[in-house]
Every structure is written in structure tokens, then in C-alpha cells.
Protein backbone atom coordinates (compact mmCIF):
# COMPACT_ATOMS: atom_id res chain seq x y z
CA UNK A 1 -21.25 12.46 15.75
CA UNK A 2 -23.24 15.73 16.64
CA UNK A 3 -24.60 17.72 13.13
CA UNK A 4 -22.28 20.65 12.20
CA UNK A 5 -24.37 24.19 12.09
CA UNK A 6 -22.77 26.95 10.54
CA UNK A 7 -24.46 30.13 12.03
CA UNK A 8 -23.42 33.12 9.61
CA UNK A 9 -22.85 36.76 11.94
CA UNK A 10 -22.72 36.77 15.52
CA UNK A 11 -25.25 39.77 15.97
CA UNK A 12 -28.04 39.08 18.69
CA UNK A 13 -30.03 36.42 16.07
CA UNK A 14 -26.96 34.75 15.36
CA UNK A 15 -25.81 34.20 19.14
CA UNK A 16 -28.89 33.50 20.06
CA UNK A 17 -29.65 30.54 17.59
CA UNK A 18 -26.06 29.20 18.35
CA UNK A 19 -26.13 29.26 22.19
CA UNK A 20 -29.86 27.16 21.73
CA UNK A 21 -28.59 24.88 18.91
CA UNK A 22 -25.17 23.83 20.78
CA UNK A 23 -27.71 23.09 23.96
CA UNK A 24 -29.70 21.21 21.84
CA UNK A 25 -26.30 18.76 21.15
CA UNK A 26 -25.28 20.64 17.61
CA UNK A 27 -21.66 21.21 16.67
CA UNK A 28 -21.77 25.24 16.40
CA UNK A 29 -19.51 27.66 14.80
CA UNK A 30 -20.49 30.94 13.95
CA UNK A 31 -18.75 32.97 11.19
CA UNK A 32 -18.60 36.64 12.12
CA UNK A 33 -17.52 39.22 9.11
CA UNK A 34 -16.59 42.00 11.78
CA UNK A 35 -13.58 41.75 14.61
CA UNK A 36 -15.85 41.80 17.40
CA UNK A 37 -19.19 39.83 18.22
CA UNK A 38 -22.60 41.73 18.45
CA UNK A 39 -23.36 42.71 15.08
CA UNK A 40 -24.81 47.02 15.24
CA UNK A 41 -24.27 46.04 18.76
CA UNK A 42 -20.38 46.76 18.64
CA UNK A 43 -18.49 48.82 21.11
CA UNK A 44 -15.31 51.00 20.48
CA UNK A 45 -13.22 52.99 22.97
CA UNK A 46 -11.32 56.12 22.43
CA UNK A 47 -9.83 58.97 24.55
CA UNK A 48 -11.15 56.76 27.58
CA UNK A 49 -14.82 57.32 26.42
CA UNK A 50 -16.46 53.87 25.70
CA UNK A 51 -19.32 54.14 23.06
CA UNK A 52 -21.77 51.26 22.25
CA UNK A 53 -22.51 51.84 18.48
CA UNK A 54 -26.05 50.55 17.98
CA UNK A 55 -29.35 49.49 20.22
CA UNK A 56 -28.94 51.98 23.58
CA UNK A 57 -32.47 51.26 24.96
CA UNK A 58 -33.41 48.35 27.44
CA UNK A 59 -36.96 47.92 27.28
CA UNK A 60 -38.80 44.30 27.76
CA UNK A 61 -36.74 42.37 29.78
CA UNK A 62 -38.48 39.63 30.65
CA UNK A 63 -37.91 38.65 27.18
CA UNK A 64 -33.69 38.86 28.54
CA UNK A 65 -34.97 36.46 31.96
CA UNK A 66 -36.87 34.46 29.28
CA UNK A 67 -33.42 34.21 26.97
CA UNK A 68 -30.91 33.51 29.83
CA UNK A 69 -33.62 31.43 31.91
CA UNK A 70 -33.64 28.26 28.42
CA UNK A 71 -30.05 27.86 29.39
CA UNK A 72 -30.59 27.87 33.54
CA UNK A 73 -29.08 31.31 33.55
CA UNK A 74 -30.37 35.01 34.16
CA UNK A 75 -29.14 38.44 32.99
CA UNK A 76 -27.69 39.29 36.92
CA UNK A 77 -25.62 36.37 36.13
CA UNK A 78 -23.42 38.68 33.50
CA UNK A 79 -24.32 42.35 34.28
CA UNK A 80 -26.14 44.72 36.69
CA UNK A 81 -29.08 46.33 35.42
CA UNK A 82 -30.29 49.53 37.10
CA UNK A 83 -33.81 51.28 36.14
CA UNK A 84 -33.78 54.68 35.15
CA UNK A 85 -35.78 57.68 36.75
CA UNK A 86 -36.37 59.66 35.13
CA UNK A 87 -37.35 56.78 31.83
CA UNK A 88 -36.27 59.32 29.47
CA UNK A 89 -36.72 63.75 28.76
CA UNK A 90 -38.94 65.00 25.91
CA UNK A 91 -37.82 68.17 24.99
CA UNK A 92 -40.30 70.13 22.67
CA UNK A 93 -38.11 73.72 23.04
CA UNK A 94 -35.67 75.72 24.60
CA UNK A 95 -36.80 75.94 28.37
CA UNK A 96 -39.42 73.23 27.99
CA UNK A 97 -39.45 69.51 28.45
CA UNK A 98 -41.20 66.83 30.14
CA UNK A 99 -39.50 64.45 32.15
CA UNK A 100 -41.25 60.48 32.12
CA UNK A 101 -40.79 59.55 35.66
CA UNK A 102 -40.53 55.48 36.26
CA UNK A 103 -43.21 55.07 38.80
CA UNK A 104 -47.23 54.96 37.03
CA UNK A 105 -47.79 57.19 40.10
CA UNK A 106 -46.08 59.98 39.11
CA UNK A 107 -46.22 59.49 35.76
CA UNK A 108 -50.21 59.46 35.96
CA UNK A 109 -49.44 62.69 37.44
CA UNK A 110 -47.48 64.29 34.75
CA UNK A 111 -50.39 63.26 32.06
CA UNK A 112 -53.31 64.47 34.24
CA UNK A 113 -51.33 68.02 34.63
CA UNK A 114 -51.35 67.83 30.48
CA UNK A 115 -54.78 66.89 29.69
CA UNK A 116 -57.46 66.27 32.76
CA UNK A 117 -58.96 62.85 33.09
CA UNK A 118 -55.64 61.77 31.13
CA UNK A 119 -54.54 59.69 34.27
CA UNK A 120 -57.43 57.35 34.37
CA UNK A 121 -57.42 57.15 30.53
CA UNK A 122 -53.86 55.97 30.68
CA UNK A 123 -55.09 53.15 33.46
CA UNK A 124 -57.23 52.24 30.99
CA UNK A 125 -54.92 52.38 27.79
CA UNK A 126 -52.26 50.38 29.76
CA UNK A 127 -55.19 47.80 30.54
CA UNK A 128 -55.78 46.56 26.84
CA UNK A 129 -51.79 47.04 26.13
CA UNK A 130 -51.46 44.81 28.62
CA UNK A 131 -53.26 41.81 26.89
CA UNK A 132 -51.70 42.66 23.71
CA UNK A 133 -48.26 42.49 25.12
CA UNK A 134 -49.04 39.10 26.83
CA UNK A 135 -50.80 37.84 23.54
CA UNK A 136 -48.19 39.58 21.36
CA UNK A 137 -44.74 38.93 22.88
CA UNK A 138 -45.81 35.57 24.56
CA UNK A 139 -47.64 34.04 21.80
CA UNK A 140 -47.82 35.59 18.34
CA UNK A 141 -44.11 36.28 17.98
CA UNK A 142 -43.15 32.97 18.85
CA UNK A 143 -44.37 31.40 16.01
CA UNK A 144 -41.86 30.37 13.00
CA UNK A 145 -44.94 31.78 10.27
CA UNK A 146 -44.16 29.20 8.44
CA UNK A 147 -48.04 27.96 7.54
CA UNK A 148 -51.17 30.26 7.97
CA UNK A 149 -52.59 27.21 10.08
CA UNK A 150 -50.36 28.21 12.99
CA UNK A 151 -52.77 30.72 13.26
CA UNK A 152 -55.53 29.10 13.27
CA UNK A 153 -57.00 28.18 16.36
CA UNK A 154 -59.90 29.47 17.48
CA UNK A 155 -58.61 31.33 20.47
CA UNK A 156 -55.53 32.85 18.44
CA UNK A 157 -58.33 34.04 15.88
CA UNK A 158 -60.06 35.68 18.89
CA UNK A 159 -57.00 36.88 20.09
CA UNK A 160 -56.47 38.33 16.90
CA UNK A 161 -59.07 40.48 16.58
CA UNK A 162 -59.03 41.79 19.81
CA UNK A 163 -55.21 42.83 19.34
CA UNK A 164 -55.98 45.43 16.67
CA UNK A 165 -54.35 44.71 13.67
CA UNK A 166 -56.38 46.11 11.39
CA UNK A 167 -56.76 49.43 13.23
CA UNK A 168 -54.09 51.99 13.19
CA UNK A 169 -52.20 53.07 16.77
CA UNK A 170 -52.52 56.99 15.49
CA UNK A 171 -56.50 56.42 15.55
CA UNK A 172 -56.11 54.17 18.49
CA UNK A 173 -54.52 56.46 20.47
CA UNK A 174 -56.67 58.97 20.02
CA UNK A 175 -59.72 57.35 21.62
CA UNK A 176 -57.28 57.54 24.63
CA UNK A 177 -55.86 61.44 24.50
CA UNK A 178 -56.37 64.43 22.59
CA UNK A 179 -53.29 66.69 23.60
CA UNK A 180 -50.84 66.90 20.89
CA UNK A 181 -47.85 66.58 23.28
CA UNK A 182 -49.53 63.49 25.24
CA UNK A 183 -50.10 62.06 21.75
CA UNK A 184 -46.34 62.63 20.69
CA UNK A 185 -45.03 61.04 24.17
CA UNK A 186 -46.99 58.10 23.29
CA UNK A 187 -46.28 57.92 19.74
CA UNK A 188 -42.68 57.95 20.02
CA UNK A 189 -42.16 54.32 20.20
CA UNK A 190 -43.67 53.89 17.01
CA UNK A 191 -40.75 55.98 15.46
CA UNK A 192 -38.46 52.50 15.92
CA UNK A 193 -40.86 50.33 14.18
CA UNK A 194 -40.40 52.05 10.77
CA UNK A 195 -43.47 53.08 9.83
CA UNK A 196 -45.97 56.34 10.90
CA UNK A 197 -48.19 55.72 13.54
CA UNK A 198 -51.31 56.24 11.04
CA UNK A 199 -49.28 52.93 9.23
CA UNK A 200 -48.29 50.97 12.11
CA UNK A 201 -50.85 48.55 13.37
CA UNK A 202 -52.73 50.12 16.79
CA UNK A 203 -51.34 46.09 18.22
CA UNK A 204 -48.00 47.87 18.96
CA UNK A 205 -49.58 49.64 21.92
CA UNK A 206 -47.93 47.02 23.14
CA UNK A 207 -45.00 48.81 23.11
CA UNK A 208 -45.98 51.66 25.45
CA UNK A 209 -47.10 49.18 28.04
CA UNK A 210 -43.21 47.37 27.89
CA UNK A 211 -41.80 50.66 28.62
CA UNK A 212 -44.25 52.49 31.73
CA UNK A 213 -45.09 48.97 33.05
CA UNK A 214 -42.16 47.18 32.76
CA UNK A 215 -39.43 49.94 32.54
CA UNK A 216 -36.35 51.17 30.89
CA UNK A 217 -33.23 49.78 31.89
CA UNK A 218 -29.52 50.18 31.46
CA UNK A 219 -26.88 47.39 31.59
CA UNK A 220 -24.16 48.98 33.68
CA UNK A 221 -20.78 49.25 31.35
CA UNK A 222 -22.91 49.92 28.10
CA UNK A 223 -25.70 47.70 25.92
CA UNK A 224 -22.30 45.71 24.78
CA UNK A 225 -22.41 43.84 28.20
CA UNK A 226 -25.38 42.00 26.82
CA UNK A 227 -22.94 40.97 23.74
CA UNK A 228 -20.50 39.73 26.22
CA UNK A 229 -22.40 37.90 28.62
CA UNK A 230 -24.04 36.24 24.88
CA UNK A 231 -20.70 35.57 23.93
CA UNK A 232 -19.64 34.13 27.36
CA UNK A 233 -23.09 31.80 27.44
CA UNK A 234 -22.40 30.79 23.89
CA UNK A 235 -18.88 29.84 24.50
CA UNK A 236 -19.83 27.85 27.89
CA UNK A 237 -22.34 26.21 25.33
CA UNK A 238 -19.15 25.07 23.30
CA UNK A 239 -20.07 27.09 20.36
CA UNK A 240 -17.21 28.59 18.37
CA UNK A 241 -16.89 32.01 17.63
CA UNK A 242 -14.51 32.92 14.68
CA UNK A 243 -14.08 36.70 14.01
CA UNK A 244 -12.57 38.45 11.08
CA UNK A 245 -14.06 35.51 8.94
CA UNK A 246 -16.43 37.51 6.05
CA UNK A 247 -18.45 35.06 4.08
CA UNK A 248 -17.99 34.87 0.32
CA UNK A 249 -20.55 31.94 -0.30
CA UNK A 250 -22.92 29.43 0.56
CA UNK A 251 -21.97 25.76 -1.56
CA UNK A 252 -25.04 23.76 -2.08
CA UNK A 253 -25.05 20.80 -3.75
CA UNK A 254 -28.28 19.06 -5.14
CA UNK A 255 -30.74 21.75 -2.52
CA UNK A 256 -28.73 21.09 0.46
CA UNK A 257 -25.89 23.99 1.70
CA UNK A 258 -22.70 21.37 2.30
CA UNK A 259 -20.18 24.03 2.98
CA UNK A 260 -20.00 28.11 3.56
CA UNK A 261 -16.66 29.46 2.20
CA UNK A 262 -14.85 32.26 3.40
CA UNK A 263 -12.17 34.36 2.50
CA UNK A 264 -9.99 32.39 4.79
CA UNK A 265 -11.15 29.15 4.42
CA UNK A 266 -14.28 26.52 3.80
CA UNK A 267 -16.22 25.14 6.77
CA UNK A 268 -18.09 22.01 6.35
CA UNK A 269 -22.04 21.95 7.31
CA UNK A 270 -24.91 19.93 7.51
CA UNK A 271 -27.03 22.95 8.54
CA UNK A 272 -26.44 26.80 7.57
CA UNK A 273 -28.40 29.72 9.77
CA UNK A 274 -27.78 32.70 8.19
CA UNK A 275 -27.75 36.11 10.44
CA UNK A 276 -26.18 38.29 8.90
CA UNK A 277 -28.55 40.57 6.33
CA UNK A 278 -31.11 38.79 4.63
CA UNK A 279 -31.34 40.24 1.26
CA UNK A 280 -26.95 40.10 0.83
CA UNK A 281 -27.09 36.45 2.12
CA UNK A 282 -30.01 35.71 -0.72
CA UNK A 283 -28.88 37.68 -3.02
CA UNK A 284 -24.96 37.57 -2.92
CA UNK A 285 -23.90 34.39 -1.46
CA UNK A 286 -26.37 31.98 -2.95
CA UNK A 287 -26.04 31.03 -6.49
CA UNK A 288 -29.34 32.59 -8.64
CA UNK A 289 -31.18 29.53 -8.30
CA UNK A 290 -31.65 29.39 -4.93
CA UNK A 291 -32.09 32.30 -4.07
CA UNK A 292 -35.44 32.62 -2.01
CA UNK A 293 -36.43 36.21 -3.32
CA UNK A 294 -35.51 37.87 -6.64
CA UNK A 295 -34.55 41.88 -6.70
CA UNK A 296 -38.40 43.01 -7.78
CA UNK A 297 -39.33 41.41 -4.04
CA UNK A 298 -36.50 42.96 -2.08
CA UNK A 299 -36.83 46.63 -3.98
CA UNK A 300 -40.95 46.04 -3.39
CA UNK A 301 -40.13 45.74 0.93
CA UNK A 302 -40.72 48.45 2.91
CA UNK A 303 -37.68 49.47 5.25
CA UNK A 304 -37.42 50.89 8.68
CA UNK A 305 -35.35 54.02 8.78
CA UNK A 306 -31.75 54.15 8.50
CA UNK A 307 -29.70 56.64 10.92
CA UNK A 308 -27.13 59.19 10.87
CA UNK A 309 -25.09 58.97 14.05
CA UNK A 310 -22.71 60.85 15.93
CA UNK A 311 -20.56 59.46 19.00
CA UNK A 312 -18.94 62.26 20.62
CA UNK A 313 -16.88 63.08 23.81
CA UNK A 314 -17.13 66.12 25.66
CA UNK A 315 -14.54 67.58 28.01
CA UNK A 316 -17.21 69.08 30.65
CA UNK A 317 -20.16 67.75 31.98
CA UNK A 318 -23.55 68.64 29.51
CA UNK A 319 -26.24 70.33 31.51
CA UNK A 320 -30.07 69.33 31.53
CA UNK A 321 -29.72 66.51 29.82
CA UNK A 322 -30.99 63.07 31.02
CA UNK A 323 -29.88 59.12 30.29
CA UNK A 324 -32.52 59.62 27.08
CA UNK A 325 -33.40 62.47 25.87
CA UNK A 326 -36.25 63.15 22.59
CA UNK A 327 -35.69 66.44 20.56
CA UNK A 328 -39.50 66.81 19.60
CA UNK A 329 -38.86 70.77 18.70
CA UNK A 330 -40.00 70.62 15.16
CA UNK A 331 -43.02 69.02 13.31
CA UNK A 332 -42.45 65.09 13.29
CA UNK A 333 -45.52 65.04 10.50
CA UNK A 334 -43.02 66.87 8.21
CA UNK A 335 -40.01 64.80 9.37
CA UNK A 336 -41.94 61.63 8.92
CA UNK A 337 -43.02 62.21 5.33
CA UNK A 338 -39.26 62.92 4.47
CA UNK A 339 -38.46 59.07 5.95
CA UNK A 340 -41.36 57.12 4.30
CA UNK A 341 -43.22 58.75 1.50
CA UNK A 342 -40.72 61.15 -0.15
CA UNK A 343 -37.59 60.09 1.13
CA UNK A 344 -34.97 62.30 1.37
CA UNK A 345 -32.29 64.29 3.58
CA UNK A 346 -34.93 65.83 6.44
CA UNK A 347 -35.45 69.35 6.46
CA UNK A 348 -36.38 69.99 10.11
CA UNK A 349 -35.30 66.17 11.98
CA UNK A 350 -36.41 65.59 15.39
CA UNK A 351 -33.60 63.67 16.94
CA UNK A 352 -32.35 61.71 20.18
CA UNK A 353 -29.56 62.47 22.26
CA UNK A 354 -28.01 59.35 24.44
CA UNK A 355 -26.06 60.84 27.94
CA UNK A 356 -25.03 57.01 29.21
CA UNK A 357 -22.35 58.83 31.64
CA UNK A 358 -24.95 60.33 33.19
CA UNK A 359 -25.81 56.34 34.78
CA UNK A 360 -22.68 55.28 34.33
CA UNK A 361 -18.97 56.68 35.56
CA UNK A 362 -16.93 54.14 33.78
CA UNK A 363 -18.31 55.23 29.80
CA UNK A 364 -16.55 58.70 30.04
CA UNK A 365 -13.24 59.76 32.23
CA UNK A 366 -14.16 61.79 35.23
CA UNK A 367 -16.10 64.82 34.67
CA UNK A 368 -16.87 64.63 31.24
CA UNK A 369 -19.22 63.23 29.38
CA UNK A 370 -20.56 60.57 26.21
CA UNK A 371 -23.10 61.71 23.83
CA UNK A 372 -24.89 59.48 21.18
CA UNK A 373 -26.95 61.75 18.57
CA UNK A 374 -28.88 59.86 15.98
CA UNK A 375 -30.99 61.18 13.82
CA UNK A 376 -33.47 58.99 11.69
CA UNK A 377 -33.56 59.52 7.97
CA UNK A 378 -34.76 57.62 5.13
CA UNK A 379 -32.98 54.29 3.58
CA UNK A 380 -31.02 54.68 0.44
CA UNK A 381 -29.44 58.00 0.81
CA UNK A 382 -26.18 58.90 -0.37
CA UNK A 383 -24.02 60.46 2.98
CA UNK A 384 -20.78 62.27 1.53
CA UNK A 385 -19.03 63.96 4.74
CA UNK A 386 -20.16 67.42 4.01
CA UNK A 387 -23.91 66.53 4.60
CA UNK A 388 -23.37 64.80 7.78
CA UNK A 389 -21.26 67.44 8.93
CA UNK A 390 -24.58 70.17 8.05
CA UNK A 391 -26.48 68.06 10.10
CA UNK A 392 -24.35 67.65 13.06
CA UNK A 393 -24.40 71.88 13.25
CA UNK A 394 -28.12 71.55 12.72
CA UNK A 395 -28.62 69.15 16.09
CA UNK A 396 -25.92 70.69 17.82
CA UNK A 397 -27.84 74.43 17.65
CA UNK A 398 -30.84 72.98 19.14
CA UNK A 399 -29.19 70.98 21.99
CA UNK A 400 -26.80 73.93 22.83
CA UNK A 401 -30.07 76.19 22.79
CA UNK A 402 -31.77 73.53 25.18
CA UNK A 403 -28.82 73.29 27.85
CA UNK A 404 -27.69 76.83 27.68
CA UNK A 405 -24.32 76.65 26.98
CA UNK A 406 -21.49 76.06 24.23
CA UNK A 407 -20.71 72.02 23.45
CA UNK A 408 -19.42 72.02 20.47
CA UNK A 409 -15.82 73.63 21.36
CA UNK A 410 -15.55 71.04 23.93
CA UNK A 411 -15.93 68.08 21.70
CA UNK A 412 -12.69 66.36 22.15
CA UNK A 413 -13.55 63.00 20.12
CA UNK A 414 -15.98 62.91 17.27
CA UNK A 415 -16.90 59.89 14.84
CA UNK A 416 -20.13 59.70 12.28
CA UNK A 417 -21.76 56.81 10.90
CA UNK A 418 -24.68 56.60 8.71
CA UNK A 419 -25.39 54.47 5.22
CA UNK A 420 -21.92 53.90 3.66
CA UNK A 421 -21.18 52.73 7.28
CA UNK A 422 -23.71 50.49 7.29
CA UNK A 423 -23.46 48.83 4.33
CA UNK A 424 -19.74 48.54 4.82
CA UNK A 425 -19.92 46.94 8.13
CA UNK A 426 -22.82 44.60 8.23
CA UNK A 427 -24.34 44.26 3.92
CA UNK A 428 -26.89 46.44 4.97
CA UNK A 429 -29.85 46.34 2.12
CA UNK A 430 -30.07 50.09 1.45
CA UNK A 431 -27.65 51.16 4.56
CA UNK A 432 -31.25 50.49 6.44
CA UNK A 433 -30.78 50.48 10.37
CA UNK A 434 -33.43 48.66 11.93
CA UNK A 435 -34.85 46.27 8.88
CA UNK A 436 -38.42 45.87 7.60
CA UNK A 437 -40.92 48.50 8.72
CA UNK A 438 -43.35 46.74 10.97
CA UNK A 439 -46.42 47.40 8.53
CA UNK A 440 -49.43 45.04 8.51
CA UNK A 441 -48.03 43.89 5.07
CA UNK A 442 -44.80 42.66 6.13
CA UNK A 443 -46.11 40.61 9.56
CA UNK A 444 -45.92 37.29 11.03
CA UNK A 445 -46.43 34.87 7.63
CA UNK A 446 -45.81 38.22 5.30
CA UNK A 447 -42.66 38.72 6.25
CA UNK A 448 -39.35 36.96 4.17
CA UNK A 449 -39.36 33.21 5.53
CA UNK A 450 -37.23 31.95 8.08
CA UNK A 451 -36.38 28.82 5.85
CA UNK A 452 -35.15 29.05 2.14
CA UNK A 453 -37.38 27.22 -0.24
CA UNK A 454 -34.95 26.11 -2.08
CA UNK A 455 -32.55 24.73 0.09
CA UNK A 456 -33.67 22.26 2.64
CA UNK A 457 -31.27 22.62 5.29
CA UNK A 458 -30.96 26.75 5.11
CA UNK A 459 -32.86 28.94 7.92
CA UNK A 460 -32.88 33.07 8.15
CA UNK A 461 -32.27 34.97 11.89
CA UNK A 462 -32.44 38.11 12.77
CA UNK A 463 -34.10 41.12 11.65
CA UNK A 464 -35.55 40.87 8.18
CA UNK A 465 -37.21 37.53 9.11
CA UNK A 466 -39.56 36.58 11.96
CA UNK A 467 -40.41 38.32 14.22
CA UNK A 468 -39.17 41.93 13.48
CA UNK A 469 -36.45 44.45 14.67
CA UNK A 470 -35.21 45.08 17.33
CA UNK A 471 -33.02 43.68 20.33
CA UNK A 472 -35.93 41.17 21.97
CA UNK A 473 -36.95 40.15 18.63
CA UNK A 474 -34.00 39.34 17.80
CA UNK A 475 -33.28 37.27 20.62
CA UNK A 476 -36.81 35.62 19.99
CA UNK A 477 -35.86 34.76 16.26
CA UNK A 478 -32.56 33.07 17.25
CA UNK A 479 -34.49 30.91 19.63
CA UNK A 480 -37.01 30.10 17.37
CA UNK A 481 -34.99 29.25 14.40
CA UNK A 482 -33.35 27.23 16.48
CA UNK A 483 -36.45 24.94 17.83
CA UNK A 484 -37.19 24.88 13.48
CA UNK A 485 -33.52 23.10 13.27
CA UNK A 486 -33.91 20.79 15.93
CA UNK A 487 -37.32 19.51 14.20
CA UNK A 488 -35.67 19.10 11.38
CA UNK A 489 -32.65 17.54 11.59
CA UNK A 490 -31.99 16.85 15.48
């Protein structure tokens, strides 16, 4: 009789290590809290808008061909992706932006009109990105970290060393470029890895090369289409997804987890993977004793920003805006230090602006249009209604002085979400959005394990764990939890 694995949130780690464990002959059901799979990946629809919730950028996907391509499948299979030209709009002021065009061509174009000799410096910038990316996202993140020896071979130690690790990306990128708006164009990647770029190891250069080389993408019908075509692998797979099921605890018996109770009922196990939020699973559904981190670890982590959000429909079409747009029209130094060293409400945020209708007809009804604002703030605030509603005036001055024109009496469906919201919906430690800041402290082997130390047969997924935030990550950490399983008990 085939093992029983109880997979715990069916977010992108949690679907992920199901769909590979019921390949590899498991008996899968996953236990999702929420009434819909796809964990900050949600979707809701109102007033005929559709809004995805969470993750709205595509970037890396050959790590989506890699995902679909273990189970003989590929991501044309479930949706249709189209690249987008212009990649996304940098707007530093009224009457001034910068468009990224898609093509290295033109985009070596833009750079050399910003700084001369910038084009060939880019060749060359992309060049060593390159080998990090292929080192980085082909090798390095595919390890479990489980045992500093994984890292040990010679050539990985090479490798190592020439990805940068101990160099910062703001003083690597400026052996590349010296003009402040080049610098912010390539920095702003590093914003979604939770740290400042003179924290955040120089190795996620990588980054930069997955979006000019590779591109960025959008899933026609929304980022939930990836969620569904998951959810339609995972279910061809014969895993079983049951919504609406919030977990209240984890039995273990003698160091092995023999049953995971929910409010609705108990489901037998010989295997737990837990991806849902790291910390609440340790912390909350474990008794004390086997718990894998005590509160002085968790409080001592450092956390990627949280977000304030706004999904909003507009009854007219929204001028000058692209599919992405950057508001980079006050000081991110100033903005930054309000995230990670004195956290606190922002004074002056920079903030992006998501116009999917402007891809996609079927997200908004005819001639008018979807907006997703977020703005990224610090963990751990408190976010009563009156100081998301100061913020949502603050943003919407500075994108009605951008396009020229009134949006704000044309809002016809507004919802916010920030903290509250995201401890509410998915245990979120400290309403954080996108988990542990990628610092060189909390990498590969630093990072909380995948497996609990305590109890033999329970493994971590998703974004606290190995290897980091993020939608391809994430992916990558249900897979590889999965291969840890199957060596263990397959």
C-alpha cells in the first residue's frame, strides 16, 4: 500500500511537492486553510474585473518548462504566455519615464542614450550574470542544505567564489554604471529580495540577467492560471486537494507526525510536508518539544518586506501607463531605511502600479481597466483602515500627476490588503509578504531547515525554507523536498 503524505497549504511549495510525491507512487492529500488553491496566489472577481492577489511578475521560465517538463508536461499545455514590450515603465516624475524595451537591441540603446559606453558595459554585466544564473538557479538552489558537504566539491567551491557572495550587488553594480537612474533600473530587482542592494549579495545579478535575457512574461487570464494548470497537473497526479480544511495540529507520537488534525477532521500520515508558514507550523501546531526553532530564533530572522495593496477597478481606460509600471519619484535610500533599519510607515514610498488589462481584455469589462498598487513597507506594522486609506491618496496624487488626468472618481471597485490580511489569510510571521530577506546570513545551509530535527518524518516547503522567495523558488523547494521524501521513505 503506497505511504500516505499529508502536504499542509496548497500554495506553489505545497503543489509542487504533491504533484512530484504522487509521481513518485505516494498517496497525496493536501490540506488547504483557504477556499481556493494557490496560497498569496489567489484570485477574486468582482464587478467583472478579475484580480490575482499576489505574485504578478513572470520572470525565469525555464524554471516553469523545468517544473511541467518532470511530469512530461509544459506550461503551453495549460496557458498561453505572451512576452511583454515594453518589459515594464520606470517613472522617476511627472512627464518622465523610461520605458525597458524586450529586445537587448533596443534596450542597449536606451542605456547608451543614459550614460555612454553603458551599452557595451551592460554586454559585459549580462556576461558574468549569465554564469551566475546557470550556476545559481541550475545548481546551488537545488540543493536540500541539509550538510555543508553538499558544498563541497571542488568545482562548487570555485563556483562559489566566482558568484560573488561575499561582495555586495550595490558595489557590484557600480563597477558596471555610474548614472543614478541606470543604477536604480538595475537595482530594482533587488527591492523583492528583502534586503538593500548594499545587503544583498552582488550573486543576485542573477536576477537582472532572468529578466533582459530571458524576459518578462504574462500568463494570459492572470498569474492564477499557473495555480490552475498546478491544480489540474496535481489532480491528474491523483493527489487530493481538500479546501476549507485549516490545520489545528500536527500529532506525533514517539518523533514521528502519525496524524495532522483539522478543524473538520484527522487525516492519517506516514509523512507530513508542511507549506503553509514556517514559523506558525513550528510554533503553533507542533507541541513545544518539537518544535525546530524557539521564539529568540524566529524574532532574530530577518524578513523581506510586507505590502500594502490596493486592487482597484476603473470605469475608463488609465493613460500612460504600461503592463508594469515603477514609481521611482522619491528617494528609495530614504524609503529603504524605513523597511529595514528603522521600520516604520514610509514617509515618501516608491511604489508599483500593475495595468494587466492593458495585455489582457478578459481581466477588466470593455473599456475599463484593473489596477494593482502595492506599496512595500516594513513587517510588523499595525494597518488600521485610516492609514491605508492616507496612503492610497498619497499613490494616487503621484499616478494622477503622471497620467494627467483624474482616477480616483472613476474607481468603481476598491479592496486593500496589507498585514492583518496577511496574517489572517495565510499565519503570516509578522504579516511579512515575501519571507526571509535574501541576506548572506540567511542562505543555502543558513536558512530554517527543510526537515524538522525532531521529527523524523516532517519536511518544510515553501518560502521560509530552501531556496528563498519567490514564485520559481518556490516551485524549486516543492520539488526538492520532494526528492528528500522519496530518499527517505520511498
Amino acid at each position: 500500500m503506497a505511504k500516505k503524505v499529508i502536504v499542509i497549504g496548497a500554495g506553489f511549495a505545497g503543489l509542487s511537492a504533491a504533484t512530484s510525491l504522487a509521481d513518485k507512487g505516494f498517496d497525496v492529500t493536501v490540506l488547504e486553510k483557504n477556499d481556493q488553491a494557490g496560497g498569496r496566489a489567489r484570485v477574486f472577481r468582482q464587478n467583472g474585473f478579475t484580480f490575482d492577489m499576489g505574485p504578478s511578475w513572470y520572470w525565469m521560465p525555464d524554471v516553469f518548462e523545468t517544473y511541467f517538463g518532470r511530469f512530461g508536461k509544459k506550461p503551453s499545455d495549460y496557458y498561453k504566455l505572451v512576452r511583454l514590450d515594453p518589459s515594464y515603465n520606470v517613472i522617476f516624475g511627472p512627464g518622465d519615464a523610461v520605458s525597458l524595451p524586450a529586445g537587448l537591441d533596443k534596450l542597449q540603446a536606451v542605456f547608451e542614450a543614459m550614460e555612454p559606453g553603458a551599452s557595451r558595459r551592460l554586454l559585459d554585466f549580462l556576461k558574468q550574470a549569465a554564469y551566475k544564473y546557470d550556476v545559481g538557479i541550475n545548481q546551488f538552489v537545488w540543493k536540500p542544505s541539509r550538510r555543508v558537504t553538499e558544498f563541497m566539491s571542488l568545482k562548487l567551491l570555485q563556483d562559489a567564489m566566482r558568484l560573488d557572495v561575499f561582495q555586495s550587488f550595490a558595489s557590484h553594480i557600480r563597477k558596471y554604471f555610474s548614472n543614478e537612474r541606470l543604477l536604480q533600473l538595475m537595482e530594482f530587482p533587488i527591492l523583492f529580495l528583502g534586503a538593500t542592494p548594499q545587503n544583498t549579495p552582488a550573486l543576485y545579478s542573477l536576477m537582472n540577467y532572468a529578466e533582459i535575457s530571458m524576459g518578462t512574461w504574462y500568463p494570459m487570464g492572470g498569474m492564477h492560471e499557473i495555480v490552475k494548470a498546478m491544480v489540474k497537473l496535481a489532480e491528474e497526479k491523483g493527489v487530493k486537494i481538500v479546501l476549507n480544511h485549516p490545520v489545528k495540529q500536527i500529532g506525533v507520537t514517539n518523533g514521528i507526525a502519525n496524524k495532522v488534525e483539522t478543524y473538520q477532521g484527522t487525516f492519517e500520515a506516514d509523512v507530513v510536508v508542511a507549506g503553509a508558514d514556517y514559523q506558525h507550523v513550528d510554533s503553533k501546531l507542533l507541541a513545544p518539544e518539537y518544535r525546530n526553532y524557539d521564539d529568540r530564533y524566529w524574532n532574530s530572522r530577518v524578513l523581506a518586506p510586507s505590502s500594502l495593496l490596493f486592487y482597484l477597478g476603473v470605469r475608463k481606460r488609465v493613460p500612460r501607463l504600461q503592463h508594469h509600471n515603477l514609481f521611482f519619484d522619491e528617494d528609495f535610500g530614504q524609503h529603504a531605511i524605513e523597511i529595514y533599519e528603522k521600520p516604520q510607515w514610509p514617509t515618501k514610498p516608491l511604489f508599483y502600479v500593475s495595468a494587466p488589462s492593458k495585455t489582457d481584455p478578459t481581466v477588466a469589462p470593455a473599456g475599463m481597466e484593473n489596477l494593482f498598487i502595492l506599496i512595500p513597507v516594513a513587517p510588523d506594522l499595525n494597518d488600521p483602515e485610516e492609514t491605508r486609506e492616507h496612503y492610497y491618496n498619497l499613490v494616487m496624487d503621484r499616478l494622477e500627476a503622471y497620467v494627467g488626468e483624474n482616477v480616483r472618481n472613476h474607481v468603481i471597485f476598491k479592496r486593500s490588503y496589507a498585514h492583518s490580511n496577511f496574517i489572517a489569510d495565510y499565519h503570516a510571521f509578522r504579516g511579512n509578504a515575501y519571507g526571509l530577506a535574501n541576506t548572506l546570513r540567511q542562505t543555502a545551509i543558513l536558512k530554517p531547515g527543510l526537515k524538522n530535527k525532531r521529527v523524523n518524518n516532517l519536511f518544510y516547503t515553501g518560502q521560509l525554507t530552501v531556496p528563498g522567495p519567490g514564485v520559481p523558488p518556490s516551485l524549486i523547494s516543492g520539488l526538492v523536498v520532494a526528492d528528500e521524501v522519496k530518499k527517505e521513505f520511498g
